[in-house]
C-alpha atoms as a PDB file:
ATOM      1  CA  UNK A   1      -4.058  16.327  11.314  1.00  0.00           C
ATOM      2  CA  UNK A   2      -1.510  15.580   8.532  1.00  0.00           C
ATOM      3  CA  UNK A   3      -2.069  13.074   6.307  1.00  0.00           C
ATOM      4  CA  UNK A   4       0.602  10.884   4.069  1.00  0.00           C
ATOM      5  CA  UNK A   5      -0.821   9.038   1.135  1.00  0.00           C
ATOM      6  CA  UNK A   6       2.214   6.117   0.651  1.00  0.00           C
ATOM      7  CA  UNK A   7       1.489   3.830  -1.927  1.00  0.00           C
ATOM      8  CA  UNK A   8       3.214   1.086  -4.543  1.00  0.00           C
ATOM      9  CA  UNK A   9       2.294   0.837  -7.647  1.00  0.00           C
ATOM     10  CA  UNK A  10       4.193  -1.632 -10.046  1.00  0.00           C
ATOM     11  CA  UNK A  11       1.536  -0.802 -13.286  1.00  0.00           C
ATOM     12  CA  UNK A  12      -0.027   2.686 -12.363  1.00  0.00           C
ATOM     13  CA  UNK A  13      -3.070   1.767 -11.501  1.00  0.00           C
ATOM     14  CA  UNK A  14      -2.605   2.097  -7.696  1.00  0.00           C
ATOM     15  CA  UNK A  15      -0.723   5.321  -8.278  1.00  0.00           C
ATOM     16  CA  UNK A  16      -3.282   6.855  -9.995  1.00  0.00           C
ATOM     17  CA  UNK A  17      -5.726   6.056  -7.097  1.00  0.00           C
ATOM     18  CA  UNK A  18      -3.166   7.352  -4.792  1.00  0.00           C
ATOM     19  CA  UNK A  19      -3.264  10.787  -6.578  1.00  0.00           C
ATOM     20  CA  UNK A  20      -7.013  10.987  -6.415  1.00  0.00           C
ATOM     21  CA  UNK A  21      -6.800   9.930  -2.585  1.00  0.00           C
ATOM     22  CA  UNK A  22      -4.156  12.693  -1.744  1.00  0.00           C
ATOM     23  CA  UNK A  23      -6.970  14.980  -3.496  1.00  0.00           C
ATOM     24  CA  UNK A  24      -9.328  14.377  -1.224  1.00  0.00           C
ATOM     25  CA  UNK A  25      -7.784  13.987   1.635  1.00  0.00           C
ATOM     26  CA  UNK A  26      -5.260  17.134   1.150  1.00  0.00           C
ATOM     27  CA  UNK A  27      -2.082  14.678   2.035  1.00  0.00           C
ATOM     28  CA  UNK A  28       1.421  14.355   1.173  1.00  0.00           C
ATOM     29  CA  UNK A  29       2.423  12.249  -1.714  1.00  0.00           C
ATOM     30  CA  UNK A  30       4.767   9.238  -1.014  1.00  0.00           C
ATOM     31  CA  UNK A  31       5.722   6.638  -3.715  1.00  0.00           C
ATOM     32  CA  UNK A  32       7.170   3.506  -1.961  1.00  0.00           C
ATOM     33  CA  UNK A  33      10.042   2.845  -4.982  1.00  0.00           C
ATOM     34  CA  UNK A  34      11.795  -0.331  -5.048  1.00  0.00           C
ATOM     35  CA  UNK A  35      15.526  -0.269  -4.977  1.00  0.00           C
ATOM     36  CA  UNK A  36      15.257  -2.475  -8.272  1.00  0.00           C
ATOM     37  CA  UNK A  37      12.739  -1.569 -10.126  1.00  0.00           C
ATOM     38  CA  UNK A  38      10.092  -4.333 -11.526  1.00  0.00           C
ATOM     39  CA  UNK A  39      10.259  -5.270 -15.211  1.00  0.00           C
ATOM     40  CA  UNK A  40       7.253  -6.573 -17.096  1.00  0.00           C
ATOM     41  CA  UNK A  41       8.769 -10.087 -16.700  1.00  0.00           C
ATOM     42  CA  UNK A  42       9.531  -9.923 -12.720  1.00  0.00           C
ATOM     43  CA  UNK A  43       5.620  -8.863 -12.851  1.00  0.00           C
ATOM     44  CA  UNK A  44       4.621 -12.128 -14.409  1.00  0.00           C
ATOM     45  CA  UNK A  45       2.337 -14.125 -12.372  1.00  0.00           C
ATOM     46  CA  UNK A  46       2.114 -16.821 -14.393  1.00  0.00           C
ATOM     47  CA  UNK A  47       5.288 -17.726 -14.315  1.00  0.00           C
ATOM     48  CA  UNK A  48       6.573 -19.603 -10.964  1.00  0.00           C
ATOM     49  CA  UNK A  49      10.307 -18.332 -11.203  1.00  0.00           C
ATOM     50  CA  UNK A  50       9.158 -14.305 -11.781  1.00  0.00           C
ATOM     51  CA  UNK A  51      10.382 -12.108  -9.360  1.00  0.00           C
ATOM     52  CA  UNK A  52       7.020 -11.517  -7.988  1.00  0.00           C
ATOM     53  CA  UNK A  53       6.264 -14.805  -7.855  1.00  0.00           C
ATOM     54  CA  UNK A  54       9.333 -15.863  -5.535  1.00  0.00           C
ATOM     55  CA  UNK A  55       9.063 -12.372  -3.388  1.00  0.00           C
ATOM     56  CA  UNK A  56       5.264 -13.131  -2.262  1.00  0.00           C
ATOM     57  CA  UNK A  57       6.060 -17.371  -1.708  1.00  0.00           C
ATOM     58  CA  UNK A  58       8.614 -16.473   0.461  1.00  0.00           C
ATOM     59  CA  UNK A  59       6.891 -14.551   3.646  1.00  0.00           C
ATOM     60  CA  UNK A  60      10.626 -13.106   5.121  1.00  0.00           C
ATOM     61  CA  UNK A  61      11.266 -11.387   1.441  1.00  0.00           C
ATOM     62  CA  UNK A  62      11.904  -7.760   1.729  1.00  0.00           C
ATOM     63  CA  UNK A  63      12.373  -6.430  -0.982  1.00  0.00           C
ATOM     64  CA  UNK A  64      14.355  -2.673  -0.655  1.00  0.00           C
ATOM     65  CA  UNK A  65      13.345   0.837  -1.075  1.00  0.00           C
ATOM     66  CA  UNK A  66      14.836   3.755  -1.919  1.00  0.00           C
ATOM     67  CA  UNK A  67      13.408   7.418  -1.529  1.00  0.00           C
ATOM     68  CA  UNK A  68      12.631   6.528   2.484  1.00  0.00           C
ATOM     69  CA  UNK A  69      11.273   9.385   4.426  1.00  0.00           C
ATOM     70  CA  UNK A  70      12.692  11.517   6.609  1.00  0.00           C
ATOM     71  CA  UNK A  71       9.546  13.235   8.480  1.00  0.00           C
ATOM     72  CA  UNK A  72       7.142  10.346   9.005  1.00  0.00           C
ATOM     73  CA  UNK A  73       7.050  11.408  12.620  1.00  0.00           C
ATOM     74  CA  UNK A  74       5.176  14.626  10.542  1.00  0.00           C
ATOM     75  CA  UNK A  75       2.265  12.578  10.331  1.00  0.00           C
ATOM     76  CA  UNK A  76      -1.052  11.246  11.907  1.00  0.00           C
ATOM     77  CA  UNK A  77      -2.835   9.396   9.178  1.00  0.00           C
ATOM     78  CA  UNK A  78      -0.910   7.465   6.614  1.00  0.00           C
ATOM     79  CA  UNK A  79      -2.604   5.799   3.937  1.00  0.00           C
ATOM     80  CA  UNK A  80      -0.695   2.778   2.718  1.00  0.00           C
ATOM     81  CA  UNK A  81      -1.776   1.767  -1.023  1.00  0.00           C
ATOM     82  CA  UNK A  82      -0.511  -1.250  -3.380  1.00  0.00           C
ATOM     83  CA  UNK A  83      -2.059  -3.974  -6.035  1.00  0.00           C
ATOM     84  CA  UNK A  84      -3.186  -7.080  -4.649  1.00  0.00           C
ATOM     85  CA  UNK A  85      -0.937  -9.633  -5.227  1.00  0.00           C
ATOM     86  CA  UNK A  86      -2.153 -13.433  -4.846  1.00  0.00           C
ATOM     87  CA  UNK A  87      -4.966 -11.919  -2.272  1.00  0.00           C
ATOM     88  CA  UNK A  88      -2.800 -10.068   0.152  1.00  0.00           C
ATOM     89  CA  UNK A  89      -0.153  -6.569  -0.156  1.00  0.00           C
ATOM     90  CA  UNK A  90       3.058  -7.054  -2.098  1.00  0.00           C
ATOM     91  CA  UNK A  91       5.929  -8.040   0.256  1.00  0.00           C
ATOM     92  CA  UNK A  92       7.712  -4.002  -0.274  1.00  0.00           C
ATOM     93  CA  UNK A  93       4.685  -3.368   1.789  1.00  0.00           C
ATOM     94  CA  UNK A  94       6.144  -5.379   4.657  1.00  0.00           C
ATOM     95  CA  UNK A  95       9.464  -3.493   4.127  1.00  0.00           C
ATOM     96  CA  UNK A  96       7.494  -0.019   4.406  1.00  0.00           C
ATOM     97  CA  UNK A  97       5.669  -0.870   7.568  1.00  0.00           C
ATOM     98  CA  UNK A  98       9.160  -2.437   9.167  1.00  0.00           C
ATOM     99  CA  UNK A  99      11.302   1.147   8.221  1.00  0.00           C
ATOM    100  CA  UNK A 100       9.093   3.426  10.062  1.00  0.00           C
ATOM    101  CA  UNK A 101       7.643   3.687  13.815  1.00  0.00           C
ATOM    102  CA  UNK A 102       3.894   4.009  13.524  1.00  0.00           C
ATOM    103  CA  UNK A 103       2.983   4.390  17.228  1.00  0.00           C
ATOM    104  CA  UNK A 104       0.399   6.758  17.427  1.00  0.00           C
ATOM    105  CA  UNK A 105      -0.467   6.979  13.709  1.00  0.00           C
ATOM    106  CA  UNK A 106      -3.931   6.130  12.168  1.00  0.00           C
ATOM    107  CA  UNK A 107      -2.688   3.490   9.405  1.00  0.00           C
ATOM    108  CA  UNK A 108      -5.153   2.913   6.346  1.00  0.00           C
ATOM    109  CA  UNK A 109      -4.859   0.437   3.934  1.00  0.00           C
ATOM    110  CA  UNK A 110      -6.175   0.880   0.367  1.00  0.00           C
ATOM    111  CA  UNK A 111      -5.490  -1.050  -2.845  1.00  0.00           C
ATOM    112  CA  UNK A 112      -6.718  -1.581  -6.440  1.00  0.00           C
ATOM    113  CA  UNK A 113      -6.781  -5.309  -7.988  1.00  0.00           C
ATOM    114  CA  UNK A 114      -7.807  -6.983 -11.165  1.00  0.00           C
ATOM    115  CA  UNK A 115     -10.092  -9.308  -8.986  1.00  0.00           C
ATOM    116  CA  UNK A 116      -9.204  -9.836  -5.682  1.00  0.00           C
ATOM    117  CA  UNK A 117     -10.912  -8.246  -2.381  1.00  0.00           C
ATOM    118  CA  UNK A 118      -8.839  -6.454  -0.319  1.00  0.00           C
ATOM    119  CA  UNK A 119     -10.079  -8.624   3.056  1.00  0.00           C
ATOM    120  CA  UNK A 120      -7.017 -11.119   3.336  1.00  0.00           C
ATOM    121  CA  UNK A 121      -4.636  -8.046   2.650  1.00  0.00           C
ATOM    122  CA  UNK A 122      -5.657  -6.354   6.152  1.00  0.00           C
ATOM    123  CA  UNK A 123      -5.981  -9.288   7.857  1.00  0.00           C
ATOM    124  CA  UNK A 124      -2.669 -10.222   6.933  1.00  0.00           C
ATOM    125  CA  UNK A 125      -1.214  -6.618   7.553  1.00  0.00           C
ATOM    126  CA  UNK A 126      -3.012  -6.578  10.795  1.00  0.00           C
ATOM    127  CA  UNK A 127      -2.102 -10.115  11.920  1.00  0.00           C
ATOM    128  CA  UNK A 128       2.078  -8.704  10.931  1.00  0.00           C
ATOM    129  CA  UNK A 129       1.565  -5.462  12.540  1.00  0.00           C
ATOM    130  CA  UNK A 130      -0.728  -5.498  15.434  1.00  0.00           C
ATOM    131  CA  UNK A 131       0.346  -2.680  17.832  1.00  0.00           C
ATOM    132  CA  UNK A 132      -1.005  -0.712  14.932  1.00  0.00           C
ATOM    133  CA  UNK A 133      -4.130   1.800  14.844  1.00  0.00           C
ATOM    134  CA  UNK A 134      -5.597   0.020  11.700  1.00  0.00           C
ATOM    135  CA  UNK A 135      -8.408   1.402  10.078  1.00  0.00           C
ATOM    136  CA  UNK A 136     -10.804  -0.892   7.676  1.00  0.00           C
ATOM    137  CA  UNK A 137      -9.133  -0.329   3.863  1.00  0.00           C
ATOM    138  CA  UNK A 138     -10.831  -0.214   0.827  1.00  0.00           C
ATOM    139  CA  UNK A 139     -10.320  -1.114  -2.657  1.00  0.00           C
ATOM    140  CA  UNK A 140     -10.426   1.806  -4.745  1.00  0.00           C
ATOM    141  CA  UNK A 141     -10.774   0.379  -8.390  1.00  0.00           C
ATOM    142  CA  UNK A 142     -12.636   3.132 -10.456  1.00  0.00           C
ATOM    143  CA  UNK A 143     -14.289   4.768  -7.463  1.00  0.00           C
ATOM    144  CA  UNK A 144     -16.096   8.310  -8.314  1.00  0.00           C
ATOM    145  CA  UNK A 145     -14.597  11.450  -6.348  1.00  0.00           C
ATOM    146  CA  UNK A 146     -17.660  11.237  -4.466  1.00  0.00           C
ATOM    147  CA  UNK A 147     -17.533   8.063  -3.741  1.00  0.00           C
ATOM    148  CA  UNK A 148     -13.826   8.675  -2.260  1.00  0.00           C
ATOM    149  CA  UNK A 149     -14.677  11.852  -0.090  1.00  0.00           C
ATOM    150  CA  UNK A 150     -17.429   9.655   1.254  1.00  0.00           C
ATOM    151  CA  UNK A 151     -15.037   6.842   2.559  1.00  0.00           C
ATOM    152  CA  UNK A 152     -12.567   8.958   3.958  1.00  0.00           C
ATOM    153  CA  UNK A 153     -15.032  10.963   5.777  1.00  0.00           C
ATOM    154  CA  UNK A 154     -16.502   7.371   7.123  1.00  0.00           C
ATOM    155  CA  UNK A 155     -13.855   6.334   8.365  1.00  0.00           C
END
């Protein structure tokens, strides 16, 4: 089976699990890249007007990507990773999961976070997506190698 590891990562936290995850797994790198990338001040969550702030109040935001893929029909399992933003995926998530056909793909959800579980984020992608094979995601804040091979081989 041929795994994709597909993840956002607006600090490098979540990339940095991504790279551990694509270890252990033996997938294919994918960075989901926004079309404009995020400044420290579209990042700010405290203030209402940010750009992050007024992409995740408005559900229908899509926010565009660059870099798409052009063998996703390559693979079985594709782990989609990202920061928690106010308890759920960012909305370039949505726009990742709308530019590719997953029908008969194993989709994975994993995500690091400050705080936050990563529950209402697979609900929510779930609820969105639900022709989807979804497996149960993780958070993978600080996890040992061991502790990753064990996951993945759970799951």
């Amino acid at each position: 089976m041929k795994t994709l590891v597909a993840y956002f990562s607006a600090s490098g936290v979540t990339e940095g699990a991504a790279q551990q995850l694509a270890e252990v797994t033996g997938g294919v790198l994918h960075k989901i890249q926004p079309e404009k990338p995020y400044t420290e001040a579209d990042l700010d969550w405290r203030d209402k007007q940010s750009r992050s702030t007024l992409e995740m109040k408005d559900k229908k935001s899509r926010p565009a990507i660059t870099g798409k893929l052009t063998n996703m029909a390559d693979y079985d399992v594709v782990y989609v990773g990202f920061p928690i933003w106010w308890y759920t995926a960012p909305t370039i998530i949505n726009t990742f999961m709308e530019a590719y056909d997953f029908k008969g793909k194993t989709v994975i959800p994993f995500a690091t976070s400050g705080g936050s579980s990563i529950k209402k984020a697979c609900e929510d992608l779930k609820a969105s997506y639900p022709d989807i094979n979804w497996k149960e995601g993780k958070l993978l804040n600080r996890l040992s190698k061991k502790d990753l091979e064990t996951w993945v081989k759970g799951l």
